[in-house]
C-alpha atoms as a PDB file:
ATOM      1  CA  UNK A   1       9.596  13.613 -14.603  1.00  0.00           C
ATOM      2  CA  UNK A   2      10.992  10.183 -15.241  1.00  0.00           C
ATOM      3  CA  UNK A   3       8.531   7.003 -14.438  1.00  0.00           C
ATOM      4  CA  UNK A   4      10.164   4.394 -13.170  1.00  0.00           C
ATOM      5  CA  UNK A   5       8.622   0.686 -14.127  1.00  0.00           C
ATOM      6  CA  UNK A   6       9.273  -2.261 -12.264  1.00  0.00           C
ATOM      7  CA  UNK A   7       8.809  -5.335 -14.139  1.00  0.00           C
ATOM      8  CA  UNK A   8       6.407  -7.810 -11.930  1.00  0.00           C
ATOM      9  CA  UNK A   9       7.546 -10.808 -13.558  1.00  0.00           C
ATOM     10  CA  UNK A  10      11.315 -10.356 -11.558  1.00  0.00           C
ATOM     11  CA  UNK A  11      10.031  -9.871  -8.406  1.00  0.00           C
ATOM     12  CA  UNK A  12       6.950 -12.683  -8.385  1.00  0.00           C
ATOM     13  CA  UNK A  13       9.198 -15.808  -8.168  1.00  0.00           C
ATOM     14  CA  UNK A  14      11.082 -14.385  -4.729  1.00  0.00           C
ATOM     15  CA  UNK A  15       7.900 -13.195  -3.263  1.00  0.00           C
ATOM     16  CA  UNK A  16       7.845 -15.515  -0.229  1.00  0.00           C
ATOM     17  CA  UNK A  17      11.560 -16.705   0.557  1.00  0.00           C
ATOM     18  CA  UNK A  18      11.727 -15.083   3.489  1.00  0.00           C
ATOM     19  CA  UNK A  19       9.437 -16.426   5.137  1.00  0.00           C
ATOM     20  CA  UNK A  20      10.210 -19.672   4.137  1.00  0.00           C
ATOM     21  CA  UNK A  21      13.748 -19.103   5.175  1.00  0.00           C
ATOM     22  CA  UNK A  22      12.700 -17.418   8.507  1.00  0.00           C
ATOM     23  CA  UNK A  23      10.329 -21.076   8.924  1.00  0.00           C
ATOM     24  CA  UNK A  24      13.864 -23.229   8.326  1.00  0.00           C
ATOM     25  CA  UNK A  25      15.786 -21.261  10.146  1.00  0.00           C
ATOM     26  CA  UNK A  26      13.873 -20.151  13.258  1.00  0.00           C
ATOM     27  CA  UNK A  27      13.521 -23.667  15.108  1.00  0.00           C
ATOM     28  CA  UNK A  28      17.119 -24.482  14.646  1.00  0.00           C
ATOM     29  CA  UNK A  29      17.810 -20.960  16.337  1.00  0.00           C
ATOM     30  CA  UNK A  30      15.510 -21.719  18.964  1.00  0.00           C
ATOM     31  CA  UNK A  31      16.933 -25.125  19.403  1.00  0.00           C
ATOM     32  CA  UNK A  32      20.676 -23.636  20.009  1.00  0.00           C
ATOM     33  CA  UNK A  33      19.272 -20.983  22.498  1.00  0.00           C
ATOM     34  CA  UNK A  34      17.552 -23.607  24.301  1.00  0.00           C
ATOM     35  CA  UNK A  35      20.572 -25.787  24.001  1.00  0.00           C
ATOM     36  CA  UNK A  36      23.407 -23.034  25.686  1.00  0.00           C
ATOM     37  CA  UNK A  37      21.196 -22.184  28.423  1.00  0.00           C
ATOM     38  CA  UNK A  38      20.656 -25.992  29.021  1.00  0.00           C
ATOM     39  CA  UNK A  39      24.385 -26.314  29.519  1.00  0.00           C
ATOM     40  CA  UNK A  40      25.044 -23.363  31.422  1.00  0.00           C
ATOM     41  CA  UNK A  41      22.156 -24.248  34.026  1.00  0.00           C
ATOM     42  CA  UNK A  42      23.787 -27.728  34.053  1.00  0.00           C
ATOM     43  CA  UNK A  43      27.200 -26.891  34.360  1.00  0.00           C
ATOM     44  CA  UNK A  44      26.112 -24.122  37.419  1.00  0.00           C
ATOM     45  CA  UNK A  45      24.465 -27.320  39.044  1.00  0.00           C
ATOM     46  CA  UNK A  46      27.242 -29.491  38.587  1.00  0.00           C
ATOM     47  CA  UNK A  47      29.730 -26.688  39.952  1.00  0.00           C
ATOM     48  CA  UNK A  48      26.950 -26.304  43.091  1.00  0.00           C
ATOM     49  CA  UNK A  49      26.915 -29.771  44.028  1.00  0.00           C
ATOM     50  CA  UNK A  50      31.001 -30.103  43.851  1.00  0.00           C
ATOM     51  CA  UNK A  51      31.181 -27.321  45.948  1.00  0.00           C
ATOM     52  CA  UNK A  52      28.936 -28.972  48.192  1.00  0.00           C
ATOM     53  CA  UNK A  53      30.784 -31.604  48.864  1.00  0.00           C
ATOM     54  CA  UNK A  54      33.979 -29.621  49.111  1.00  0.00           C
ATOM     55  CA  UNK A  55      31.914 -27.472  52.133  1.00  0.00           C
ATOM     56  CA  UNK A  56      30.839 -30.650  54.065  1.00  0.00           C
ATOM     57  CA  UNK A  57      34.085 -32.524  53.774  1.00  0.00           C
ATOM     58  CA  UNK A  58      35.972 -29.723  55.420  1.00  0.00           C
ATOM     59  CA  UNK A  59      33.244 -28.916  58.040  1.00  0.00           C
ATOM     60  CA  UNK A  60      33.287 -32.661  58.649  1.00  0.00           C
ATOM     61  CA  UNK A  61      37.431 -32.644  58.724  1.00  0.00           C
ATOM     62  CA  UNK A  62      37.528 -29.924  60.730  1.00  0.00           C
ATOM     63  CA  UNK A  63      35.172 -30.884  63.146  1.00  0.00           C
ATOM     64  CA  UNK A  64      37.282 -34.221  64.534  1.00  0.00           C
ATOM     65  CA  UNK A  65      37.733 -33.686  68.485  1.00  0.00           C
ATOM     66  CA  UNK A  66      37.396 -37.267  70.128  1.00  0.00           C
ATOM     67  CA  UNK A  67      37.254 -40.482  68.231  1.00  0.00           C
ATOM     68  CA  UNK A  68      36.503 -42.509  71.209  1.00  0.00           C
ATOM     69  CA  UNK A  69      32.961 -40.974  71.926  1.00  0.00           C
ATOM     70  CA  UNK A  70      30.469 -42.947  70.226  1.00  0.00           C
ATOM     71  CA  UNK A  71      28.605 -39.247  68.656  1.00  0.00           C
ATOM     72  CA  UNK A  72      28.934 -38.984  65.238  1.00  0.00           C
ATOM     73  CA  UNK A  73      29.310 -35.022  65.362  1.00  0.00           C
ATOM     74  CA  UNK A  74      31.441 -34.114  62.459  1.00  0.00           C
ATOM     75  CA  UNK A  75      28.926 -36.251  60.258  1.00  0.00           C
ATOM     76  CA  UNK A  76      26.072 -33.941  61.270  1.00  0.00           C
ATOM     77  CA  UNK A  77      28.063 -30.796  61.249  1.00  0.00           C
ATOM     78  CA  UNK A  78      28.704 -32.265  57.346  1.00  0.00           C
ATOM     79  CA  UNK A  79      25.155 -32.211  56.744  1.00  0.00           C
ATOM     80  CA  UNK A  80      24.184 -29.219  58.176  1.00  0.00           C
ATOM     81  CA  UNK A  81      27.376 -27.516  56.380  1.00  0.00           C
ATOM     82  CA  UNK A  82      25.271 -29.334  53.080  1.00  0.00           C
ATOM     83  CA  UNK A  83      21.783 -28.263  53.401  1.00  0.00           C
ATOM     84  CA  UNK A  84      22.836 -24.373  54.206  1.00  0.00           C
ATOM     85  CA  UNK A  85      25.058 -24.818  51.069  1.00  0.00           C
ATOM     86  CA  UNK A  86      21.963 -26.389  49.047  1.00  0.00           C
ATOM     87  CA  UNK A  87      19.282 -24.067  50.640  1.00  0.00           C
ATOM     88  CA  UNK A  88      21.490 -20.767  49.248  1.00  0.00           C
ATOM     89  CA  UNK A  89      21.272 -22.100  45.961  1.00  0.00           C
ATOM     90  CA  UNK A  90      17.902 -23.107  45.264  1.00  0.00           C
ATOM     91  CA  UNK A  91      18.439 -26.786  45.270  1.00  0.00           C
ATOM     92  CA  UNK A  92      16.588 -29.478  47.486  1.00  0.00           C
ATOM     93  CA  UNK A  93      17.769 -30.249  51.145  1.00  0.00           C
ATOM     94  CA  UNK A  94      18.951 -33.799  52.089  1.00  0.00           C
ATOM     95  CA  UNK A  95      15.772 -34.995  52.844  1.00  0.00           C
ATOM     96  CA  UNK A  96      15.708 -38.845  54.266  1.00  0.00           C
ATOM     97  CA  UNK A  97      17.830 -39.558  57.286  1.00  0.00           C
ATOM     98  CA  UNK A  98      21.515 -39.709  57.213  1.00  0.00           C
ATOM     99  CA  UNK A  99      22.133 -43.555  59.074  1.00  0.00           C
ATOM    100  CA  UNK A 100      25.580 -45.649  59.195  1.00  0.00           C
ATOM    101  CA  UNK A 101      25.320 -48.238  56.750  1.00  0.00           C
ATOM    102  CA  UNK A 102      28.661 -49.970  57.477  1.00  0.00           C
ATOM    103  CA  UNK A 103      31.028 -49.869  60.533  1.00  0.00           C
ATOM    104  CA  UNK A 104      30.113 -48.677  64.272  1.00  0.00           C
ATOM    105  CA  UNK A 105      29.070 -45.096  65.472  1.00  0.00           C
ATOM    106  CA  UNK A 106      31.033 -42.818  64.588  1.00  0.00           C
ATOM    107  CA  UNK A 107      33.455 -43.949  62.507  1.00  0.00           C
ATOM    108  CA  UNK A 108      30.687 -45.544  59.877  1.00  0.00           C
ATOM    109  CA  UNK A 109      29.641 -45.050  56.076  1.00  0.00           C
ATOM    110  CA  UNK A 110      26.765 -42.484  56.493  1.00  0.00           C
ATOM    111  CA  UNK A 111      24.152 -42.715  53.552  1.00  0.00           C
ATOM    112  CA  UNK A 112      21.113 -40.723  53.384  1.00  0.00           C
ATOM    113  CA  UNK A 113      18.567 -43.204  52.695  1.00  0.00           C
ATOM    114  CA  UNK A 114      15.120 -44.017  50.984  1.00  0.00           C
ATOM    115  CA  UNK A 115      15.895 -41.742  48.366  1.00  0.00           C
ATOM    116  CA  UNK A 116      12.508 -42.233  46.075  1.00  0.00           C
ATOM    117  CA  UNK A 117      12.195 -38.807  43.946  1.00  0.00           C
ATOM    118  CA  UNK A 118      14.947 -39.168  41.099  1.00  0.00           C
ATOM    119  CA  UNK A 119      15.358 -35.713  42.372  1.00  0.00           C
ATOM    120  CA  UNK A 120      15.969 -36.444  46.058  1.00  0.00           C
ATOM    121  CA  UNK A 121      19.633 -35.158  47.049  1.00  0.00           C
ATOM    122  CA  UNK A 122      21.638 -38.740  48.126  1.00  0.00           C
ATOM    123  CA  UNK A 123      24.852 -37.845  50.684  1.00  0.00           C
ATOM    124  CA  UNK A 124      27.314 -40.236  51.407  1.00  0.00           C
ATOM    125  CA  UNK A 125      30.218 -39.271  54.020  1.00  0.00           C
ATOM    126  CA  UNK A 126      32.599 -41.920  54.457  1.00  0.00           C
ATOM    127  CA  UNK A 127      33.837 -41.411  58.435  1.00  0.00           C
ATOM    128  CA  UNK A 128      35.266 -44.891  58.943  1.00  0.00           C
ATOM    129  CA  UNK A 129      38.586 -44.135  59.298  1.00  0.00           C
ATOM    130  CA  UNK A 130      39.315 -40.370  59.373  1.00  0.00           C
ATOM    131  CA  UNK A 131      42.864 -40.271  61.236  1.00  0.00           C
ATOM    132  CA  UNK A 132      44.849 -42.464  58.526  1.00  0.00           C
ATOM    133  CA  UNK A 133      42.149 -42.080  54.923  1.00  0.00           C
ATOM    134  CA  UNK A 134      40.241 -38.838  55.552  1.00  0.00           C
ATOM    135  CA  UNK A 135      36.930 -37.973  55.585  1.00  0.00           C
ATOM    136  CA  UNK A 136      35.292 -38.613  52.241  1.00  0.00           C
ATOM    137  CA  UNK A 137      31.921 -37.076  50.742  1.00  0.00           C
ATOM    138  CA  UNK A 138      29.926 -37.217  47.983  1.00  0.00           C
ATOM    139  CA  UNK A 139      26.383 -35.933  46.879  1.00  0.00           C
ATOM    140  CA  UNK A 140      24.175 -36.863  43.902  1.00  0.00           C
ATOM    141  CA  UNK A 141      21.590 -35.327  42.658  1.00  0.00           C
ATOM    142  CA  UNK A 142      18.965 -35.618  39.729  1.00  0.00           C
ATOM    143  CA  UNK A 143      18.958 -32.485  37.112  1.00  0.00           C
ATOM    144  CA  UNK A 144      15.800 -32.398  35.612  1.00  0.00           C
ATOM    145  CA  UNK A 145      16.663 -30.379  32.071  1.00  0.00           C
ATOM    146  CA  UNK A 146      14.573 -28.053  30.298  1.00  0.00           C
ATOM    147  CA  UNK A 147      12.853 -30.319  27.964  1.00  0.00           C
ATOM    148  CA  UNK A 148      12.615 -32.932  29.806  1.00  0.00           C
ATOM    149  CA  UNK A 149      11.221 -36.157  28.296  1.00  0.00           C
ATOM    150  CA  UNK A 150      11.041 -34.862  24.620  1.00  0.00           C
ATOM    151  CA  UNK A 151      10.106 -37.790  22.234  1.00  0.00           C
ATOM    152  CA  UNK A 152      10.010 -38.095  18.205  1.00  0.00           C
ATOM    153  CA  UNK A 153       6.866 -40.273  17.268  1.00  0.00           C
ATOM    154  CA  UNK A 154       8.573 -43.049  15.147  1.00  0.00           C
ATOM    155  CA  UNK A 155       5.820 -44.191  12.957  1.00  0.00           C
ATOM    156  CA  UNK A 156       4.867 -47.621  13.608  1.00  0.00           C
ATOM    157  CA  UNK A 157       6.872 -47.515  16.470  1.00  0.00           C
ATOM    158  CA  UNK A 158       7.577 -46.694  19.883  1.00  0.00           C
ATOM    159  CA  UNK A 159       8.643 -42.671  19.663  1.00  0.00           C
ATOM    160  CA  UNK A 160      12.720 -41.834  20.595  1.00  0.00           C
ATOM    161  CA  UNK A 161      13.040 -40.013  23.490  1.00  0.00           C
ATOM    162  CA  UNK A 162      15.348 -37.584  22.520  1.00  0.00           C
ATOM    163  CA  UNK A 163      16.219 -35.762  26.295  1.00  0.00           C
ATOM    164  CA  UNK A 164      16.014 -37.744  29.565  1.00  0.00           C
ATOM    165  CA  UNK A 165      13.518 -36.686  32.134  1.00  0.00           C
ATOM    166  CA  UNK A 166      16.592 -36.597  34.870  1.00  0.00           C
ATOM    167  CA  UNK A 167      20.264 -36.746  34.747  1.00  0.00           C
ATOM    168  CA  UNK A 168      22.410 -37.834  37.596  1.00  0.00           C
ATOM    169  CA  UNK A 169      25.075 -34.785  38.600  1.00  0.00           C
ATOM    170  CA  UNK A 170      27.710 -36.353  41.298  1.00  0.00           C
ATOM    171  CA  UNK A 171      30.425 -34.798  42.633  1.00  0.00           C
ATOM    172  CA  UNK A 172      33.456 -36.620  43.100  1.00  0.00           C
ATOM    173  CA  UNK A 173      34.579 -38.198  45.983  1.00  0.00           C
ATOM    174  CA  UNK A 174      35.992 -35.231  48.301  1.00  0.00           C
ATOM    175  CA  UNK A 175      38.526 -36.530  50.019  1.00  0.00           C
ATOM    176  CA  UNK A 176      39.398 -34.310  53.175  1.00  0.00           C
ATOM    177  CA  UNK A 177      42.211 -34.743  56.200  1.00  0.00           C
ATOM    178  CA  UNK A 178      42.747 -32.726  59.251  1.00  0.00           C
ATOM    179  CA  UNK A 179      46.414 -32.248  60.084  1.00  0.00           C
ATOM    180  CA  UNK A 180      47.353 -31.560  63.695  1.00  0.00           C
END
């Protein structure tokens, strides 16, 4: 029966690289995990809030009967249409009141107002002229990301925050006629 020796000196100087690779390499890996599922959450809340406006400026199109009453019914068929939209997925109502900030009931700028949280859901449905430019909404909302508010201590100086504490996600202006 053979012996086999193994020499101690070959093996002695690679005794700990891998856990010194697994230490370099680990945080980074982390880091791009974190990263793709930061983007995909965003880019689900971005495609939420479009579709959002897409819902409540074709319930508010849709809902035009008589301009000459002084109701403002399509607007708050709009934001109805908005908060069952927001409420099936897991995002914040529009919680201030909806008022005309320009122009005379109905056909006004709507706003929802006293928006205070960053993360307050603002709606705007334009309803000033809906016969000759459409009816026009937008929302905007405040994504708070993952690691929100992460900082690198600068020594000797104020740290660099390296990830916002809220980003603004807007829609774009939805831009919707009724045709008779």
């Amino acid at each position: 029966m053979k012996k086999y020796i193994f020499k101690k000196s070959l093996t002695r100087p690679f005794c700990g690289q891998n856990l010194v690779e697994l230490v370099v390499v680990l945080p980074l890996l982390v880091l791009l995990i974190l990263g793709i599922m930061q983007l995909g959450l965003y880019w689900r809340t971005f495609q939420t809030i479009e579709s959002v406006a897409l819902e409540g400026s074709n319930v508010a199109a849709s809902a035009i009967d008589d301009l000459s009453t002084a109701q403002n019914e399509p607007v708050d068929d709009a934001i109805a249409a908005v908060n069952n939209r927001l409420s099936m997925a897991g995002l914040p109502n529009v919680s201030s009141a909806v008022v005309p900030i320009s122009g005379t009931a109905p056909n006004s700028l709507y706003q929802s107002t006293a928006v205070v949280n960053p993360r307050d859901l603002q709606l705007t449905v334009d309803y000033r002229n809906p016969t000759a430019n459409g009816v026009v909404v937008q929302v905007v909302y405040g994504y708070k990301p993952i690691l929100a508010g992460t900082r690198i201590p600068v020594p000797g100086g104020a740290p660099i925050k390296l990830i916002p504490d809220f980003v603004e996600v807007s829609s774009s202006q939805i831009q919707q006629y009724n045709m008779y």
